[in-house]
Protein backbone atom coordinates (compact mmCIF):
# COMPACT_ATOMS: atom_id res chain seq x y z
CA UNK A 1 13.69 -38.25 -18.73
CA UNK A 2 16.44 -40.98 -19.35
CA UNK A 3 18.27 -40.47 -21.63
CA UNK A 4 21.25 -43.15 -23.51
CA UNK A 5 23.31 -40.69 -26.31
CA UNK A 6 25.35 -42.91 -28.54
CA UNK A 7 25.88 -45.23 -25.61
CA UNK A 8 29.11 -47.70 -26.33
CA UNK A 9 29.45 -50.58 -23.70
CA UNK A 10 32.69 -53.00 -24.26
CA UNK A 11 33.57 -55.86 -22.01
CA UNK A 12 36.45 -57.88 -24.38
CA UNK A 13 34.37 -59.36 -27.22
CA UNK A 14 31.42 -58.19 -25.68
CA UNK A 15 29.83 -54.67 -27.01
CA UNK A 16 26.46 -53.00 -26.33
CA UNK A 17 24.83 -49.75 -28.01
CA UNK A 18 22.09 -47.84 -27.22
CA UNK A 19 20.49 -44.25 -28.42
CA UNK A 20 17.17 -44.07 -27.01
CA UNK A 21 15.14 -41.87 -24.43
CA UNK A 22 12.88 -43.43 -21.76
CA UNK A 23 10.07 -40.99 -20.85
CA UNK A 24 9.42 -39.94 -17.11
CA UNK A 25 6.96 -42.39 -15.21
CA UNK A 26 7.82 -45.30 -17.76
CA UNK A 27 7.70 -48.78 -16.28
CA UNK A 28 9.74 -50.28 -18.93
CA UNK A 29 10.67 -54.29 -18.94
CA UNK A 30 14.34 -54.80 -20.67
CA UNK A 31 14.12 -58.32 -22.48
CA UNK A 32 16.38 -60.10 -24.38
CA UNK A 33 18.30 -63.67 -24.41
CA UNK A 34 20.40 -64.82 -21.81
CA UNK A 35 24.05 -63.24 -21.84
CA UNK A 36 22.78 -60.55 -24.31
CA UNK A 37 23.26 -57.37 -22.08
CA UNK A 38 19.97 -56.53 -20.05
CA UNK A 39 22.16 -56.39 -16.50
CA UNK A 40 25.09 -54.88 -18.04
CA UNK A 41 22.91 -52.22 -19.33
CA UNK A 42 21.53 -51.51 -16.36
CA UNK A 43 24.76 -51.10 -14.66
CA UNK A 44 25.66 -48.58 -17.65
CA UNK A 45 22.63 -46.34 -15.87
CA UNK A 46 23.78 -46.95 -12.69
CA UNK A 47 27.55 -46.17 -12.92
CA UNK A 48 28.72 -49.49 -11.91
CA UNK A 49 30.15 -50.23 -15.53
CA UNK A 50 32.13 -47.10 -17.06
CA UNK A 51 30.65 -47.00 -21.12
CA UNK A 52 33.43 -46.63 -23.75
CA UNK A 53 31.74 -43.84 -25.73
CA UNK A 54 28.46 -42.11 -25.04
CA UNK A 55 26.55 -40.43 -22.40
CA UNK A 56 23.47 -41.01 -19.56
CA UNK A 57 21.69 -38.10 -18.49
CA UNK A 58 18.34 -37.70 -16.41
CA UNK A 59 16.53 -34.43 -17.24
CA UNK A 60 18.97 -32.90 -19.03
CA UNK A 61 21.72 -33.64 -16.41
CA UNK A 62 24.94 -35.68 -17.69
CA UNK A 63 25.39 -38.71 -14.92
CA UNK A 64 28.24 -40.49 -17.05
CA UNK A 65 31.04 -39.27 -14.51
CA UNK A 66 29.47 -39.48 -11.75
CA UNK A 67 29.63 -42.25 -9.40
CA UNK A 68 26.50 -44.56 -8.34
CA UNK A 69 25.90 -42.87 -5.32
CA UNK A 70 25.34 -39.43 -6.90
CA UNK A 71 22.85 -40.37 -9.39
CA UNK A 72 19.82 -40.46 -8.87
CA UNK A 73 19.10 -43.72 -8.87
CA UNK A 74 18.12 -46.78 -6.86
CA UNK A 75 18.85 -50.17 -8.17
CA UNK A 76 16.86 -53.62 -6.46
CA UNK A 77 18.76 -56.92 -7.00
CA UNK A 78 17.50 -60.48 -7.14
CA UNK A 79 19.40 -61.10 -3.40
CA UNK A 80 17.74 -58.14 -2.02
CA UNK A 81 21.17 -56.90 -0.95
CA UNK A 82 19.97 -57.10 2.61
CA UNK A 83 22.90 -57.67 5.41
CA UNK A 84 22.00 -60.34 7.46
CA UNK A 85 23.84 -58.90 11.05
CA UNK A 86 21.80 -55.86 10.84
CA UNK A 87 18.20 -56.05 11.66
CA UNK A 88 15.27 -54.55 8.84
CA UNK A 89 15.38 -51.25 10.51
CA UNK A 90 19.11 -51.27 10.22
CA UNK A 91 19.03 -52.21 6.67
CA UNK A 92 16.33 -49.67 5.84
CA UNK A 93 18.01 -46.70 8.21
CA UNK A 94 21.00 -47.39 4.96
CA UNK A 95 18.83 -46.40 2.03
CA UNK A 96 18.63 -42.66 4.12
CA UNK A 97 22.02 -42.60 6.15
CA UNK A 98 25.22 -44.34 4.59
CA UNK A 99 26.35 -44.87 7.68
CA UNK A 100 22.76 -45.90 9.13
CA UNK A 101 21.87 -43.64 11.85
CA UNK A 102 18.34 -43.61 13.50
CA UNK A 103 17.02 -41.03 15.61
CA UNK A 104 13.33 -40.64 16.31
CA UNK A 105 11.70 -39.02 12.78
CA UNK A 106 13.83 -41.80 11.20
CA UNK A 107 12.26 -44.44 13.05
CA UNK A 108 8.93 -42.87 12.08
CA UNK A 109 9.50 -42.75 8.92
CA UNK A 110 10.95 -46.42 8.88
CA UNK A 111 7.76 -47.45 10.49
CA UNK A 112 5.62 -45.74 8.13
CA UNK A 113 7.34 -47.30 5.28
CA UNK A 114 7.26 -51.00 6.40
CA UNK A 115 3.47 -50.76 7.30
CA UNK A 116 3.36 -49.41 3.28
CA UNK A 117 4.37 -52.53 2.42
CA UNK A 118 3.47 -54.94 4.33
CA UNK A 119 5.86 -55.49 7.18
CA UNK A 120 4.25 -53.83 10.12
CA UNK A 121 6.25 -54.44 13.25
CA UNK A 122 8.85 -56.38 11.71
CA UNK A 123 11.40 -53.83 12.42
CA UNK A 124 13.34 -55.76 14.84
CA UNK A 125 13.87 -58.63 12.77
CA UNK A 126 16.95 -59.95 10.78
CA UNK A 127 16.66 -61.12 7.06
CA UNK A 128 16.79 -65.15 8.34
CA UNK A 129 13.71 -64.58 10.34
CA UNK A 130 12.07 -63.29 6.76
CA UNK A 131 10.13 -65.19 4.31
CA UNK A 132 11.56 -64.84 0.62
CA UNK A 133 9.01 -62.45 0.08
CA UNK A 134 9.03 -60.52 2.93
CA UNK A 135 13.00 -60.21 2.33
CA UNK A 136 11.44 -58.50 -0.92
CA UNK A 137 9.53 -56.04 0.69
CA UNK A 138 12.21 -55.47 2.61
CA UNK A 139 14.51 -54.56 -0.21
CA UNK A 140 11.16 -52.68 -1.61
CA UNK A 141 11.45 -50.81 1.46
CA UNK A 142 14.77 -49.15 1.28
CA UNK A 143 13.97 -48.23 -2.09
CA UNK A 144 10.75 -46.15 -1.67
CA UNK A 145 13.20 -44.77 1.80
CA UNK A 146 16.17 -43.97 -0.76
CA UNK A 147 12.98 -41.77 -2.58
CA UNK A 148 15.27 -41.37 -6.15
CA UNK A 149 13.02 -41.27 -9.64
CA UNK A 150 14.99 -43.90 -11.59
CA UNK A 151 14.21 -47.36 -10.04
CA UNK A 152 16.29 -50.23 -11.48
CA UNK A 153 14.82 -53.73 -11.30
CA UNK A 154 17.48 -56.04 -11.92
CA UNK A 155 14.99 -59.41 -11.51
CA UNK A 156 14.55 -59.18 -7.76
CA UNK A 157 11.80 -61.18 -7.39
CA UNK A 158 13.00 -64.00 -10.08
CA UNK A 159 13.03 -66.68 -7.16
CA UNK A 160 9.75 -66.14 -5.84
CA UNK A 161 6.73 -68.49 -7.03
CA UNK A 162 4.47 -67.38 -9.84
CA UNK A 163 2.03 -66.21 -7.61
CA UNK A 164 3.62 -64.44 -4.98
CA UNK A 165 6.19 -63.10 -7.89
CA UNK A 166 2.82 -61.33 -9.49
CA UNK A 167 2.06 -59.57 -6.01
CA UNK A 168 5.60 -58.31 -5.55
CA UNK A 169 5.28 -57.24 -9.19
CA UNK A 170 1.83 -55.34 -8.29
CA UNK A 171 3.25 -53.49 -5.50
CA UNK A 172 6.47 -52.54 -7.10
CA UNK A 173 3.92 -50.51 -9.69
CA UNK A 174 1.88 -49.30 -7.04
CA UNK A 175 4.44 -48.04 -4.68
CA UNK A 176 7.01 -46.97 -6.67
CA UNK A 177 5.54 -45.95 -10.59
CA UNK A 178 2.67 -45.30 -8.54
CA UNK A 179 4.17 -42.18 -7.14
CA UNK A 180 5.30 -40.88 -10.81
CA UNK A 181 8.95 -43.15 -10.53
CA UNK A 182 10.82 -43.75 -14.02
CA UNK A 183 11.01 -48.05 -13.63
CA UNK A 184 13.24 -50.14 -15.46
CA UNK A 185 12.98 -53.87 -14.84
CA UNK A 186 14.63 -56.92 -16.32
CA UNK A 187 12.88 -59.96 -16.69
CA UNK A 188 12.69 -62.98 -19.04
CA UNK A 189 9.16 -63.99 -18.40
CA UNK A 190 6.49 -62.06 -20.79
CA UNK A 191 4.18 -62.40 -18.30
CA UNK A 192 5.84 -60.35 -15.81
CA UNK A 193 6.10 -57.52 -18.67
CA UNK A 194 2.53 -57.83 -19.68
CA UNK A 195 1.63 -57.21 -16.53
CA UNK A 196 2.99 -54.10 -15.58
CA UNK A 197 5.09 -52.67 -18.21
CA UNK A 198 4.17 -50.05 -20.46
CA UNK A 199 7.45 -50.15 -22.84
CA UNK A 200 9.84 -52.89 -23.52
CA UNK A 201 13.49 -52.49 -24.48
CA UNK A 202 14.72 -55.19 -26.19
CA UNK A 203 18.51 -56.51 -26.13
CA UNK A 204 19.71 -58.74 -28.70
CA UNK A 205 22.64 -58.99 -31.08
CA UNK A 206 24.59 -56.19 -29.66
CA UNK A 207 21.47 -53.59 -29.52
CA UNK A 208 19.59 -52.03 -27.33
CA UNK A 209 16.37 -50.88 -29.10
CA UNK A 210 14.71 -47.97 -28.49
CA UNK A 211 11.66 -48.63 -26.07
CA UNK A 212 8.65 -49.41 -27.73
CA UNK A 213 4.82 -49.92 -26.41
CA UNK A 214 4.86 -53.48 -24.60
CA UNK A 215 1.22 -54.41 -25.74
CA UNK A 216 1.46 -54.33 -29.46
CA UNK A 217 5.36 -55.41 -29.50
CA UNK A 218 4.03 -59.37 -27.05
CA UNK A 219 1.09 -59.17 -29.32
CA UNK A 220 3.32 -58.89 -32.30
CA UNK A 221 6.65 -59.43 -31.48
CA UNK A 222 9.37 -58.99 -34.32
CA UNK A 223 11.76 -61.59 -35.60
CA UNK A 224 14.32 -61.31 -32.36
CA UNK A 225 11.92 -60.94 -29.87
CA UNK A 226 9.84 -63.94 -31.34
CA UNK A 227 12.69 -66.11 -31.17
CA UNK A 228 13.78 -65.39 -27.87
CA UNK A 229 9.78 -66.12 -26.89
CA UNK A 230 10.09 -69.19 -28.34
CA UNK A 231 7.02 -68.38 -30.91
């Protein structure tokens, strides 16, 4: 379980609180208005931002000290984060080596998890020879590779068309909350939440609420959230 105890984030004028838990297997969407706090939240979880009060723990554990690498996280950005000298096995052999080595089982498994989504054979190739979505899948990849039960969607597949953004969407539940994975995932299209989320955290005036059943919250959304919808 995740788990945000009296959570302070400051940035200069900027400030973000949160005291909420986010039950194991969750695939929760974190909504909110632009410049409100979703991706700096996120990076709270992840270590990347240090909070000013407040702790994170998974299972009990207290992650708040420790850096990003030693949590157990994985986080998925909107530019994949794939380097473009290195070819797709290269960039997948990272989320299991740091320093990307490959011998044989590796390559297996590499195999194995490219053919999971999609990319069979495609190994060899370099990020420019990818479509947009098969850069994705790609950056899915790593992430079922890197095997860690807090998955962090920070809008990956925001540039994507509508329809190919719903199959990305469809295999991110599949392949990763599929396989019991706590999700988080920011997104400002209700659509994309409907979809596949079963809470939603909201973000707005300096908050983040507690997560709440996505359904009944679109069907019914309350004052903030109804605003920022545009309802």
């Amino acid at each position: 379980m995740l788990r945000l105890e009296g959570l302070e984030i400051r940035q200069g004028d900027f400030a973000l609180d949160a005291d909420w838990a986010l039950a194991d297997g969750s695939v929760c969407a974190v909504m909110g208005p632009s410049g409100g706090g979703k991706s700096t939240l996120l990076a709270a979880i992840a270590g990347f931002l240090a909070p000013r009060a407040g702790r994170v723990s998974w299972d009990g554990r207290d992650l708040t000290a420790l850096p990003p690498a030693a949590r157990p996280i994985s986080i998925l950005f909107q530019d994949n984060n794939l380097f473009p000298h290195l070819t797709v096995e290269r960039n997948l052999a990272l989320g299991i080596d740091p320093k990307g080595r490959l011998d044989a089982a590796r390559r297996r498994e590499i195999e194995a998890v490219l053919d999971r989504v999609g990319l069979h054979a495609m190994g060899a190739r370099r990020p420019a020879a990818l479509s947009g979505g098969q850069q994705s899948r790609a950056a899915l990849a790593r992430v079922l590779l890197m095997d860690r039960p807090l998955v962090l969607l920070d809008e990956p597949f925001a540039a994507l068309g509508p329809g190919l953004r719903m199959e990305m969407l469809d295999l991110a539940r599949e392949v990763l909350a599929g396989e019991g994975r706590t999700l988080m995932m920011v997104s400002h299209a209700p659509e994309d939440a409907a979809r596949i989320a079963s809470d939603i955290v909201l973000v707005d005036a300096g908050r983040a609420a507690a997560p709440a059943p996505a359904g009944p919250l679109l069907e019914t959304p309350p004052p903030a959230l109804r605003a920022y919808l545009g309802r």
